[in-house]
Each structure stands twice: as structure tokens, then as C-alpha cells.
Protein backbone atom coordinates (compact mmCIF):
# COMPACT_ATOMS: atom_id res chain seq x y z
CA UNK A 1 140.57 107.18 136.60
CA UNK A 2 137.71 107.89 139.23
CA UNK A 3 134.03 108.30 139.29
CA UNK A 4 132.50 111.33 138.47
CA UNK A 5 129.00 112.07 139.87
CA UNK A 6 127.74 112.04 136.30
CA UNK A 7 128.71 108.67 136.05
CA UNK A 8 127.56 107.71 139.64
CA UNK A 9 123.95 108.77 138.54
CA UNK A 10 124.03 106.74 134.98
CA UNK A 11 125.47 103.92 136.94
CA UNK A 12 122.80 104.02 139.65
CA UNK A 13 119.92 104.52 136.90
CA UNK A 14 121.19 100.70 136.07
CA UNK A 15 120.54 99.81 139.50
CA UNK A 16 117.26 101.23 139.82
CA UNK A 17 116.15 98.88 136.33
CA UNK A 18 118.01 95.83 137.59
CA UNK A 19 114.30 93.99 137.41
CA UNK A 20 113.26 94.87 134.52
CA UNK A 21 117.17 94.26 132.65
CA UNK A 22 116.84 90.25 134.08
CA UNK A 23 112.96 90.25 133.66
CA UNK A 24 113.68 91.02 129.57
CA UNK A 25 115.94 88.34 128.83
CA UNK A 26 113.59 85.81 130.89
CA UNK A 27 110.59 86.79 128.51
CA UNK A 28 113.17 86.25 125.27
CA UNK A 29 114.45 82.77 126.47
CA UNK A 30 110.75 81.64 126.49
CA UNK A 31 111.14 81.82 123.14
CA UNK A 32 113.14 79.60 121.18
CA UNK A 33 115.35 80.65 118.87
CA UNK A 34 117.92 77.67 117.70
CA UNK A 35 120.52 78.69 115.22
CA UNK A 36 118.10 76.50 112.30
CA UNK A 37 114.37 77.96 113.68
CA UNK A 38 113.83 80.11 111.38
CA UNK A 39 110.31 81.10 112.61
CA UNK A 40 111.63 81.46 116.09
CA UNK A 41 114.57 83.49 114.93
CA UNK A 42 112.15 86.06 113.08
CA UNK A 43 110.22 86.12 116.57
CA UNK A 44 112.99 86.81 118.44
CA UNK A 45 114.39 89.70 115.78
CA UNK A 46 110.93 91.24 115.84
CA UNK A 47 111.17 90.88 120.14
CA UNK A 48 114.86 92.39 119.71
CA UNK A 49 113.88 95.09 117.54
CA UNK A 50 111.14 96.71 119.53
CA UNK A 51 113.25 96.34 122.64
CA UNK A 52 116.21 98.34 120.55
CA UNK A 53 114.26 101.15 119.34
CA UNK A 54 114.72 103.27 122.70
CA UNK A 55 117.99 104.07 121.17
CA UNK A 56 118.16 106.94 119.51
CA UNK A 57 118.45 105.36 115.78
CA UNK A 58 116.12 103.93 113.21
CA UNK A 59 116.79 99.79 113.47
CA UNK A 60 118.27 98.44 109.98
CA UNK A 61 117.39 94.81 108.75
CA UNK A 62 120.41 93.98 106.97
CA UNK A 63 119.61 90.61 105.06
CA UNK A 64 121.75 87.36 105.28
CA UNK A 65 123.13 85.08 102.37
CA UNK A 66 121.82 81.61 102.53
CA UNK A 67 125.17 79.08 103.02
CA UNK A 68 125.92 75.79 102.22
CA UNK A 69 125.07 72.84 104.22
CA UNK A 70 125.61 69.05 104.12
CA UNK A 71 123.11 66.66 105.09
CA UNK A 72 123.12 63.25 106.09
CA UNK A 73 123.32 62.06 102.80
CA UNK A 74 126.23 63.87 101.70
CA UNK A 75 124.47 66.31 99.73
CA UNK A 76 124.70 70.16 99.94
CA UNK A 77 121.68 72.29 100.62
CA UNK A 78 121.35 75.81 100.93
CA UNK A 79 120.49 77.07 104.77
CA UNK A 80 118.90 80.26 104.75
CA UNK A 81 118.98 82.45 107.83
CA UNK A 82 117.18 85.33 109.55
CA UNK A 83 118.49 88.89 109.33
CA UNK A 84 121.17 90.73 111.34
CA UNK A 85 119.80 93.46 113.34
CA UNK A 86 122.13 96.57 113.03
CA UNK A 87 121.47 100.08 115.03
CA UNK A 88 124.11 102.81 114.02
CA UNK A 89 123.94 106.03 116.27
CA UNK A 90 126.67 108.87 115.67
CA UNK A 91 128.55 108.04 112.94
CA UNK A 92 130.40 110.97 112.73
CA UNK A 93 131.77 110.91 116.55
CA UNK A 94 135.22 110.73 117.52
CA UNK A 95 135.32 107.73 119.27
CA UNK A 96 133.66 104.66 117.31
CA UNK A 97 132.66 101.56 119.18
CA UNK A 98 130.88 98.16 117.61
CA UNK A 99 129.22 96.09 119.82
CA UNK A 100 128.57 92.56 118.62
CA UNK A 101 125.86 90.04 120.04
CA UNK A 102 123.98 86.91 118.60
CA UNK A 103 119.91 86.10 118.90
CA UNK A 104 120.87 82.31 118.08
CA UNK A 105 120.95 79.45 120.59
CA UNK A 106 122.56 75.74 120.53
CA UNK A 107 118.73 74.29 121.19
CA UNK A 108 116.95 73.05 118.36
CA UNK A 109 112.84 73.58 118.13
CA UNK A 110 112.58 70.37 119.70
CA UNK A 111 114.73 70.79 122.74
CA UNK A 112 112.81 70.09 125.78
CA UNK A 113 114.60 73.09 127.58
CA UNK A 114 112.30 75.95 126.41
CA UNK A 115 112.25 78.39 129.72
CA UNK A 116 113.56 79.67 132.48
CA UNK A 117 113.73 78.56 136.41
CA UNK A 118 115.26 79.52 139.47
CA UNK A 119 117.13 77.25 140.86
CA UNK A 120 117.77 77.00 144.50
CA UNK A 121 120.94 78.40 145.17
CA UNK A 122 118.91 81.20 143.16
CA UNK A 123 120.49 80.54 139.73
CA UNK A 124 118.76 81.23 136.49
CA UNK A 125 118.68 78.39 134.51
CA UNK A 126 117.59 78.63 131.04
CA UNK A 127 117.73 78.29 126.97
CA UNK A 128 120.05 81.65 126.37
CA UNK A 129 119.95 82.85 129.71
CA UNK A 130 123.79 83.31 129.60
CA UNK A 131 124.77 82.47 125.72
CA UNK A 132 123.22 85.14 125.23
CA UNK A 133 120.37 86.63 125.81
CA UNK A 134 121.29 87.62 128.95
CA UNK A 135 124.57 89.20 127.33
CA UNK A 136 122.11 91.06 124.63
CA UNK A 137 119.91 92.59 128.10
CA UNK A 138 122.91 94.09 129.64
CA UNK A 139 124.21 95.63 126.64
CA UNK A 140 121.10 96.92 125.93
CA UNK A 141 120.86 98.14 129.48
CA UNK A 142 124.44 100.06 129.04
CA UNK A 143 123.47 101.95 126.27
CA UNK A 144 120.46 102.97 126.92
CA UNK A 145 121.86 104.50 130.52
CA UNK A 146 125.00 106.09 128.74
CA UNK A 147 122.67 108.21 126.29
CA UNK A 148 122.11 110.09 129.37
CA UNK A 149 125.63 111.03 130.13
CA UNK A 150 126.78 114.58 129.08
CA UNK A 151 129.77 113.51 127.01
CA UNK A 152 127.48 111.15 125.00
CA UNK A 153 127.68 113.12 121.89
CA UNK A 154 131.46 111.86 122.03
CA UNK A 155 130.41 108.71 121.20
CA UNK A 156 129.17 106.83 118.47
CA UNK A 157 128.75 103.08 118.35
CA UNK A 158 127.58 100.49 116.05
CA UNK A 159 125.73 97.77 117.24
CA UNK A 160 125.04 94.58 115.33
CA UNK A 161 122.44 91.29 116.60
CA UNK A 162 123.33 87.89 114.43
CA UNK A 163 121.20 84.83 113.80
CA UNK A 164 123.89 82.56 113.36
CA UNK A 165 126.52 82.93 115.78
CA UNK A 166 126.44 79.34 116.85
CA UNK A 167 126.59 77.59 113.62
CA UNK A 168 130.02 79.83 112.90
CA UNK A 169 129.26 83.28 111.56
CA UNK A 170 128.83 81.80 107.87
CA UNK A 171 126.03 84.46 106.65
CA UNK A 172 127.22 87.48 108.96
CA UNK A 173 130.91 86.84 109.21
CA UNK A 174 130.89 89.70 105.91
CA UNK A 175 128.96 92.30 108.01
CA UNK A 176 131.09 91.58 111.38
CA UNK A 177 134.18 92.21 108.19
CA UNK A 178 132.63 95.66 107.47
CA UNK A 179 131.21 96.68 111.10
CA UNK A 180 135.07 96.53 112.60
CA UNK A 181 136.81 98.24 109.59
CA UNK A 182 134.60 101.45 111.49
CA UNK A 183 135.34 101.09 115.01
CA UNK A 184 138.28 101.59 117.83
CA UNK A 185 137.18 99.19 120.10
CA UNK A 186 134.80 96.27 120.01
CA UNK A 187 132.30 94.81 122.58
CA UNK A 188 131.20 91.72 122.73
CA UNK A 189 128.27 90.20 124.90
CA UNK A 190 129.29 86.41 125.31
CA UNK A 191 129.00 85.55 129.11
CA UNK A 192 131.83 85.77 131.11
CA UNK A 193 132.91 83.05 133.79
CA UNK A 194 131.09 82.17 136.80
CA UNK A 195 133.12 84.55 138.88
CA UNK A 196 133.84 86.95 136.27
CA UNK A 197 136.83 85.98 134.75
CA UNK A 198 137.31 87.21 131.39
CA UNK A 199 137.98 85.26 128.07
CA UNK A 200 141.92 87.05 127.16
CA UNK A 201 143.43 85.22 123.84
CA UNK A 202 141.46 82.39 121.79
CA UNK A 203 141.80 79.74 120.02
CA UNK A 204 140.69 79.81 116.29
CA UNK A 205 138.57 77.28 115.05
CA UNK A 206 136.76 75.61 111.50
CA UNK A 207 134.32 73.04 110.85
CA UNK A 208 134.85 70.35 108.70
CA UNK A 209 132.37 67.71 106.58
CA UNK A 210 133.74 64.95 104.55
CA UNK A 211 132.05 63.04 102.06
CA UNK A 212 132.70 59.92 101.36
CA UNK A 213 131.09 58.40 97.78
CA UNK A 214 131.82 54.69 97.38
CA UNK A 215 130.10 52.13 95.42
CA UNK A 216 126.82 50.00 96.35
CA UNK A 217 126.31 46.36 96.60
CA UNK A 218 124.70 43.46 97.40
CA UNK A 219 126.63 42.19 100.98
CA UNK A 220 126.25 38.39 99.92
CA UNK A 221 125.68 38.27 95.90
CA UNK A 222 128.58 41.17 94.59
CA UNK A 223 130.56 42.00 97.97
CA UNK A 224 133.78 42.53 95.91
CA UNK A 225 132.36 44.83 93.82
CA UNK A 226 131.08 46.90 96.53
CA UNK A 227 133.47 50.16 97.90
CA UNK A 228 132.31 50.71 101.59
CA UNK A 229 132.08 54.66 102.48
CA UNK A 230 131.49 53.70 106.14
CA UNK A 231 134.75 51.91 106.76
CA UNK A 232 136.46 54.44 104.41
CA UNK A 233 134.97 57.17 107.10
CA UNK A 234 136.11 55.02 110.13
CA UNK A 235 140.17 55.15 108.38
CA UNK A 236 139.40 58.85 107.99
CA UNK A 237 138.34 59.84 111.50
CA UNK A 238 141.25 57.41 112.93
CA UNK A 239 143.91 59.35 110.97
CA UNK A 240 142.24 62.44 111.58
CA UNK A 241 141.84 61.66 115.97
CA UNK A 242 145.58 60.49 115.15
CA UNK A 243 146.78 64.08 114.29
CA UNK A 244 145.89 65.21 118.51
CA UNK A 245 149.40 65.55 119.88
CA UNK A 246 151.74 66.25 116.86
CA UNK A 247 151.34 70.06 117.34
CA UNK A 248 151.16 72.01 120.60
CA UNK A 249 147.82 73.70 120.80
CA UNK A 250 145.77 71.77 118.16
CA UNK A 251 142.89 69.52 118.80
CA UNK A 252 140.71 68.00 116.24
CA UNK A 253 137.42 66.58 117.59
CA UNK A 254 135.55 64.10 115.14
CA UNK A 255 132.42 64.54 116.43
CA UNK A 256 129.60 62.64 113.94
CA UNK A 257 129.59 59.98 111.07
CA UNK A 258 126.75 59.70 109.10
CA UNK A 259 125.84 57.32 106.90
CA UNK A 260 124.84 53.24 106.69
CA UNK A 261 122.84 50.74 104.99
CA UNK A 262 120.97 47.73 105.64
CA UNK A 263 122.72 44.68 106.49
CA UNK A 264 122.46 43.34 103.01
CA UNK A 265 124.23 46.27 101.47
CA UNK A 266 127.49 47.62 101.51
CA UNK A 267 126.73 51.33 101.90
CA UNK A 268 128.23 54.12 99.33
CA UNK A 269 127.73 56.98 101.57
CA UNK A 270 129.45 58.57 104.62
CA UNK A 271 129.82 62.38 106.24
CA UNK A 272 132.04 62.59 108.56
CA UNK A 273 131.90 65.95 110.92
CA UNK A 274 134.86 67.21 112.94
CA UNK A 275 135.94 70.66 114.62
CA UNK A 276 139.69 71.71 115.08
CA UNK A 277 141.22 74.30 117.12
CA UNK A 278 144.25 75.92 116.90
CA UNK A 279 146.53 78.81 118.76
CA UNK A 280 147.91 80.94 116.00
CA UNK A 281 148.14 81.20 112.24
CA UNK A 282 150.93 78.83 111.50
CA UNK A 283 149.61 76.52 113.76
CA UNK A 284 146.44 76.71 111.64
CA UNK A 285 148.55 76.10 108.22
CA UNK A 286 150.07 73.18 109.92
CA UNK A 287 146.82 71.79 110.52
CA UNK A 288 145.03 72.27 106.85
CA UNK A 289 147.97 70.21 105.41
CA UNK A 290 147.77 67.85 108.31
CA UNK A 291 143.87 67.28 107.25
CA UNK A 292 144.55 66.54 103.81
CA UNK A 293 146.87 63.66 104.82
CA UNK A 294 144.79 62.21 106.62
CA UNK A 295 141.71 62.38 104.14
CA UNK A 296 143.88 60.45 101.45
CA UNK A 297 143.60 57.17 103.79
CA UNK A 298 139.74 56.92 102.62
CA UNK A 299 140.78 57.38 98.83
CA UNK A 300 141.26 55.59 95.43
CA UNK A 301 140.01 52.21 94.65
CA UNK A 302 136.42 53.50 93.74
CA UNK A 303 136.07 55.56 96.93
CA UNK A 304 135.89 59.58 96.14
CA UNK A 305 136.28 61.93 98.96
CA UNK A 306 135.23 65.79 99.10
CA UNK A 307 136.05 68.26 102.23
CA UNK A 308 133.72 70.82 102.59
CA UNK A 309 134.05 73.43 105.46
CA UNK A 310 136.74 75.08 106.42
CA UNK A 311 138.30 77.94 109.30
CA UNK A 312 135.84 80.22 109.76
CA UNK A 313 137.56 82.11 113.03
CA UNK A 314 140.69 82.93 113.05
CA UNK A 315 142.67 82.62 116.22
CA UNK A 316 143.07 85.87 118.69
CA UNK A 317 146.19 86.26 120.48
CA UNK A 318 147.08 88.85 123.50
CA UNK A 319 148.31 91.53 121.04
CA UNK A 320 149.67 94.75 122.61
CA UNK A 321 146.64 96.56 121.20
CA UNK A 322 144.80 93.91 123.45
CA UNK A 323 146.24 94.06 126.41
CA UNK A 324 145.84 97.61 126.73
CA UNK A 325 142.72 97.07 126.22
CA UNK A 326 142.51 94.42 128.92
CA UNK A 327 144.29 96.68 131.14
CA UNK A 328 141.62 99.56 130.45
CA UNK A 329 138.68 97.25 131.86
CA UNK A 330 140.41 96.24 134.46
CA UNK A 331 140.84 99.94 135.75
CA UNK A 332 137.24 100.40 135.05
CA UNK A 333 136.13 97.45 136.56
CA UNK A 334 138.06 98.35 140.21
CA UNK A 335 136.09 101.51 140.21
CA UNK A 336 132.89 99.49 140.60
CA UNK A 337 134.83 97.22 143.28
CA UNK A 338 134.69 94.36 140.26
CA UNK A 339 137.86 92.00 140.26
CA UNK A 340 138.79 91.95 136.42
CA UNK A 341 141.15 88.91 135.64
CA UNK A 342 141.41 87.13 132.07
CA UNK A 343 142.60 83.47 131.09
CA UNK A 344 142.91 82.07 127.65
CA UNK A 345 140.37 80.20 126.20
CA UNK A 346 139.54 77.22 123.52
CA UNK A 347 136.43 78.55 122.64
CA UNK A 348 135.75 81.14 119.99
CA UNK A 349 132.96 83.82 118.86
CA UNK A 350 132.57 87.06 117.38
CA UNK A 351 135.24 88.32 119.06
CA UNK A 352 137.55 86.49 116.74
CA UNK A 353 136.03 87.80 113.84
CA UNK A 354 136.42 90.99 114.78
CA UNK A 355 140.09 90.57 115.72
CA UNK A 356 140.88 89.46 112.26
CA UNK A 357 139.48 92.16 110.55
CA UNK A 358 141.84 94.67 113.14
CA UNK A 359 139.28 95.86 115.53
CA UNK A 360 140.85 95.33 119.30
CA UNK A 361 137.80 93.70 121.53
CA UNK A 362 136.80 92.32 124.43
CA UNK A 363 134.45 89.47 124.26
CA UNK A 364 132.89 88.17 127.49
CA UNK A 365 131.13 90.96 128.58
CA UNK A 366 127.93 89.39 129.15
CA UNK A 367 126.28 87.92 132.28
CA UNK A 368 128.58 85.98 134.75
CA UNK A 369 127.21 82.31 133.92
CA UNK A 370 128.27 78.53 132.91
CA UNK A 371 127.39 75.20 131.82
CA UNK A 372 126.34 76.86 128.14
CA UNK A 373 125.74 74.69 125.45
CA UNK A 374 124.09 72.33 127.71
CA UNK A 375 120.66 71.99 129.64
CA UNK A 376 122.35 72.90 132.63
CA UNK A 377 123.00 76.38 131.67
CA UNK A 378 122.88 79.23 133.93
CA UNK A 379 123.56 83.09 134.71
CA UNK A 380 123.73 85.03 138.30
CA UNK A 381 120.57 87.52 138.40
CA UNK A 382 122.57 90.11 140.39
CA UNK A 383 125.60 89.85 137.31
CA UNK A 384 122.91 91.56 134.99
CA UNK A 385 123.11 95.32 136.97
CA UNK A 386 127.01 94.37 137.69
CA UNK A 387 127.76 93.62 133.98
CA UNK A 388 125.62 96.43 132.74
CA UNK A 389 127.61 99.17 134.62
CA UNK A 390 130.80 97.75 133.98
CA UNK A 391 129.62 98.12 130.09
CA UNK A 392 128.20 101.28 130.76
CA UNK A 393 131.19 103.05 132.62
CA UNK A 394 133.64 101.41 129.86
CA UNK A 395 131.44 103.33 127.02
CA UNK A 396 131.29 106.86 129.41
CA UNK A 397 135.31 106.56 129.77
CA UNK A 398 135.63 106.01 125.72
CA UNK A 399 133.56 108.92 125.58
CA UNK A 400 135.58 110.92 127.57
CA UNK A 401 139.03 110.09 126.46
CA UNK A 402 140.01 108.13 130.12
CA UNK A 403 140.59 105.27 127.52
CA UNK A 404 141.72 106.09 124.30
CA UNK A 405 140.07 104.12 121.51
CA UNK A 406 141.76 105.52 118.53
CA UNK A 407 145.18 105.06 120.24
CA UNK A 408 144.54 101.39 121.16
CA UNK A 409 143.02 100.72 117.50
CA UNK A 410 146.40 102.78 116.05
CA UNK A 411 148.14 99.92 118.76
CA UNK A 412 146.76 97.40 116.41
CA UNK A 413 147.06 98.84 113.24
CA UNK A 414 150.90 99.57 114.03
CA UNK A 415 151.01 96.33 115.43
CA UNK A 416 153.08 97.26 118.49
């Protein structure tokens, strides 16, 4: 492959906006927009959608299922969510790519991190910056340079903005189902290392919430007639810590109890929370049966105990279908004098979903970055134009043919 001066000009029109691509995702992250704020979700779609209608493609609301959550009291509630954002352009093109991004961040309406700074090694730090907001900029960016390209008409691409991302995918995981079933290749906008480095096979991963339903009583006058929940969740979470080690690859991370009384009372309600992460598919077998073992320690006697939850991303290994695919970016990316490398990874995202459902993807395509998930979170301001052509020229080659979509989806459909 090489660089064509067609490309050169799309790829310097990037350059020329690099500004305005970092100054975008700035103004977003000044607005909060936690995976449960639902009135700061609808003001970031509304943010998303006029910033999206440059393409050349009516935007589509498409609305969300509510899904079930448990509360600190063990009972289940119905969440309700914001709608996905979906833009379809060229359905009818020969090469069909989905590109997959998320509006939701980890920071709750009350999070004191709210905006962005600079820090001074010149840093963005921020709510979103790089998980992903950033990501959403420079995808964003991409397409709208690539629509200037000749062989654009080659290409069509479906592009779909979640509100739920980081709470698992519950409401859109059906719509990320239905968007890869159309596609070759996927793109997805997480961020990528702090020097690049690429996310290659993940881990799959469920959340899980047990309740616990014992009995109530007074501590002094009817203690034996009393059935604690708490200490039934404390034998639960030791058996379940207890299963890290017994299978190569999976981790399970109890990471909340709820629950308690007053002093005077033995309590009759517990939830305990816990994530677990596994390699492959048997691996993930191995660890449902695993769970239920270790959930009978908290039964009988008067003590009841429900699992709610479940796997909600499969794992993603380094198919042949994805390497090729790997291999493809990695050309692209030396023709930009970017270093493409990949390392597997525990964490997980759209990228899995899309896997499962057969569409070959790469899903760290956002802004180089780090420290997401916590106040310390950051992106480079000069990985925004770098990202955004890398995007950009991977789209123009689809376009073109210099990397064959339908061959690398046939890869994974063939499973070769």
C-alpha cells in the first residue's frame, strides 16, 4: 500500500481541523453524562446529534429497553436509558463498515470531576476525555474527511452512539446484534494506550448480584430464630474470591456487599456484587458452574439465595479473520509513520459484542490516553489529528479494495 495524493489531501484536511476535533470533545466532557444521568445523557445525544448531521444521512433515534436492576435492598427495578444514536449512509455499497462508540461515562451526576484541564506536561485531563468522547471526536473527524475522497461512493458504513456502554451493553447489546450481522469490518472508538498500543484479544466478562433473603430478629430477645443474610453473603464472597486460581485466565472480583441492620437486629438482607473475567468460551462454562458452587455455601436453613446477572460479553480471541485485520492497520498505520503494535487485554467493550455476533473489529481506535475510569484520566491533544487519519486512511483503503473487508468478514465466517 502507499499514499495517494487523494488521500494526502483528506489526510491533511484532518490536520488543518486538529483545533476544532480536540476543542469538540472538551465542550462535550463539560457535560456530564454518567451511564444513570438520564438528563445529562439526553443533553449529550441532542450535543451528539447536531454534531453528526454533517454526514450525509438523516440521524435515527433508535429507542432503548429499560433493564433490570438490583438495589441495595435486594429488590429489582427497572433502569431506563437514553436512546442509541444510529447514522446509516450507503447501504447499498460494496464494502460495509459499523462503527461503534458510547456517550456514557463511569462518573455519576455527583462526581466532582465535571471538566476538562491541561495539565502540565500538557495532558488533557477530563470526565470522557479518553473513554470516550475523545474516541467519538476522532471518528467523527474521519468520516467527515473521507466523504471527500473520490472512491467514497465505495463505501457505506453504519455508525451507532450508546448510552450504556459502561454499565455492560444491557439495552443496546440487541442493536450492536443487528448492526454487525451488516458489516465487514467493525470500528470501535475506545482509547488506545498511552503510546498507541492497541487492545488485540479480550477477555469476556459478566456481572453478577446475589441476593441473599434470611430471616429477621431481635439480636438479644429471639437470636436463634434469626437467619443472618450478612454472614450468609460474607461465606458467599469467600467461596466465590476462593475460585481465583483454579482456572488459568479467570478472575472473579467481589467488589460490593450491601446490606445491614442495627445492632439489635440480625439483618435478613444482603446483595452481594462481583465481576468475572474469562479467556475463552469453555473457560466461561467452567466458571458459571464454578459460581453456583459457591452460592450453595449461603443456602438452606431459612436463608434463600437468587443470582441475577449474568455474561454479557463474550470473550474475543485473535481469530485469523482478526489478525488480518490487525495486520491491515498496521500497514496503514506505517504509512502515516504510526508504530501499530497490539497486546491482549482484561478489559472488554463493544468490540466484544460485535465479535460474537461475527463482525471482525478493531476496538481501540480512539485517542491515545490512560488512567480511565478514574479522576486521573487523560488523552494526548496531538493523538486526536493522529488517530483521526489513521481512522480516516483505514476507511479510504476499505473503500478502495487495499484491504478487503468482505474477504476478512468471509475469514470469519469460514472460520479459518
Amino acid at each position: 500500500m502507499r499514499l495517494s495524493p487523494d488521500e494526502q489531501r483528506v489526510l491533511d484536511s484532518i490536520a488543518d481541523r486538529g483545533r476544532d476535533i480536540v476543542g469538540r470533545a472538551v465542550e462535550w466532557c463539560a457535560n456530564n453524562s454518567g451511564s444513570r444521568h438520564l438528563a445529562g445523557l439526553e443533553r449529550q445525544r441532542e450535543k451528539l446529534k447536531a454534531a453528526f448531521a454533517v454526514l450525509p444521512s438523516a440521524l435515527v433515534d433508535i429507542p432503548l429497553a429499560a433493564s433490570s436492576d438490583v438495589g441495595s435492598d435486594g429488590a429489582l427495578r427497572q433502569q431506563d436509558h437514553s436512546a442509541a444514536i444510529a447514522v446509516i449512509v450507503r447501504p447499498e455499497a460494496a464494502v460495509q463498515v459499523v462503527l461503534t462508540g458510547h456517550y456514557d461515562t463511569v462518573y455519576p451526576e455527583t462526581s466532582a470531576f465535571q471538566g476538562v484541564t491541561t495539565r502540565p506536561d500538557g495532558a488533557l485531563h477530563g470526565p470522557g476525555i479518553a473513554d470516550m468522547k475523545g474516541g467519538i471526536s476522532v471518528m467523527l473527524a474521519a468520516l467527515e474527511a473521507v466523504e471527500t475522497h473520490p472512491a467514497a461512493a465505495n463505501l457505506g458504513y453504519r455508525v451507532l452512539l450508546s448510552p450504556d456502554e459502561e454499565i455492560g451493553s444491557l439495552a443496546s447489546a440487541p442493536v450492536l446484534e443487528e448492526f454487525a450481522a451488516l458489516g465487514h469490518v467493525g470500528m470501535t472508538y475506545e482509547p488506545a494506550l498511552s503510546d498507541g498500543t492497541l487492545a488485540g484479544a479480550r477477555k469476556g466478562s459478566g456481572n453478577f448480584h446475589v441476593v441473599i433473603h434470611g430471616r429477621a430478629a431481635h439480636a438479644g430477645r429471639d437470636f436463634a430464630v434469626g437467619r443472618n443474610a450478612i454472614t450468609a453473603a460474607a461465606r458467599i464472597a469467600g467461596a466465590l474470591d476462593a475460585l481465583n486460581g483454579r482456572r488459568e485466565g479467570v478472575t472473579v472480583n467481589v467488589a460490593k456487599i450491601d446490606g445491614g441492620s442495627p445492632l439489635n437486629m440480625v439483618p435478613d438482607v444482603a446483595v452481594v456484587r462481583f465481576n468475572v473475567r474469562f479467556p475463552d468460551a469453555e473457560a466461561g462454562a467452567w466458571a458459571e458452574g464454578a459460581i453456583g458452587e459457591a452460592l450453595r455455601v449461603g443456602e438452606g436453613d431459612g436463608l434463600h439465595v437468587h443470582l441475577h446477572g449474568g455474561f454479557t460479553r463474550p470473550a474475543k480471541p485473535m481469530n485469523t479473520a482478526q489478525s488480518r485485520l490487525f495486520e491491515a492497520v498496521r500497514e496503514t498505520g506505517a504509512l502515516l509513520g504510526q508504530e501499530i503494535a497490539w497486546k491482549a487485554s482484561g478489559g472488554v467493550c463493544e468490540g466484544n459484542n460485535l465479535f460474537a455476533s461475527g463482525l471482525p473489529n478493531v476496538d481501540t481506535l480512539g485517542v491515545r490516553g490512560g488512567d480511565i475510569h478514574s479522576e486521573n484520566e487523560f488523552a494526548w491533544p496531538d493523538s486526536f489529528v493522529e488517530r483521526a487519519q489513521l481512522s480516516a486512511l483505514i476507511l479510504m483503503k476499505l473503500a478502495q479494495g487495499e484491504i478487503d473487508g468482505p474477504a476478512i468478514r468471509a475469514a470469519m465466517r469460514d472460520g479459518v
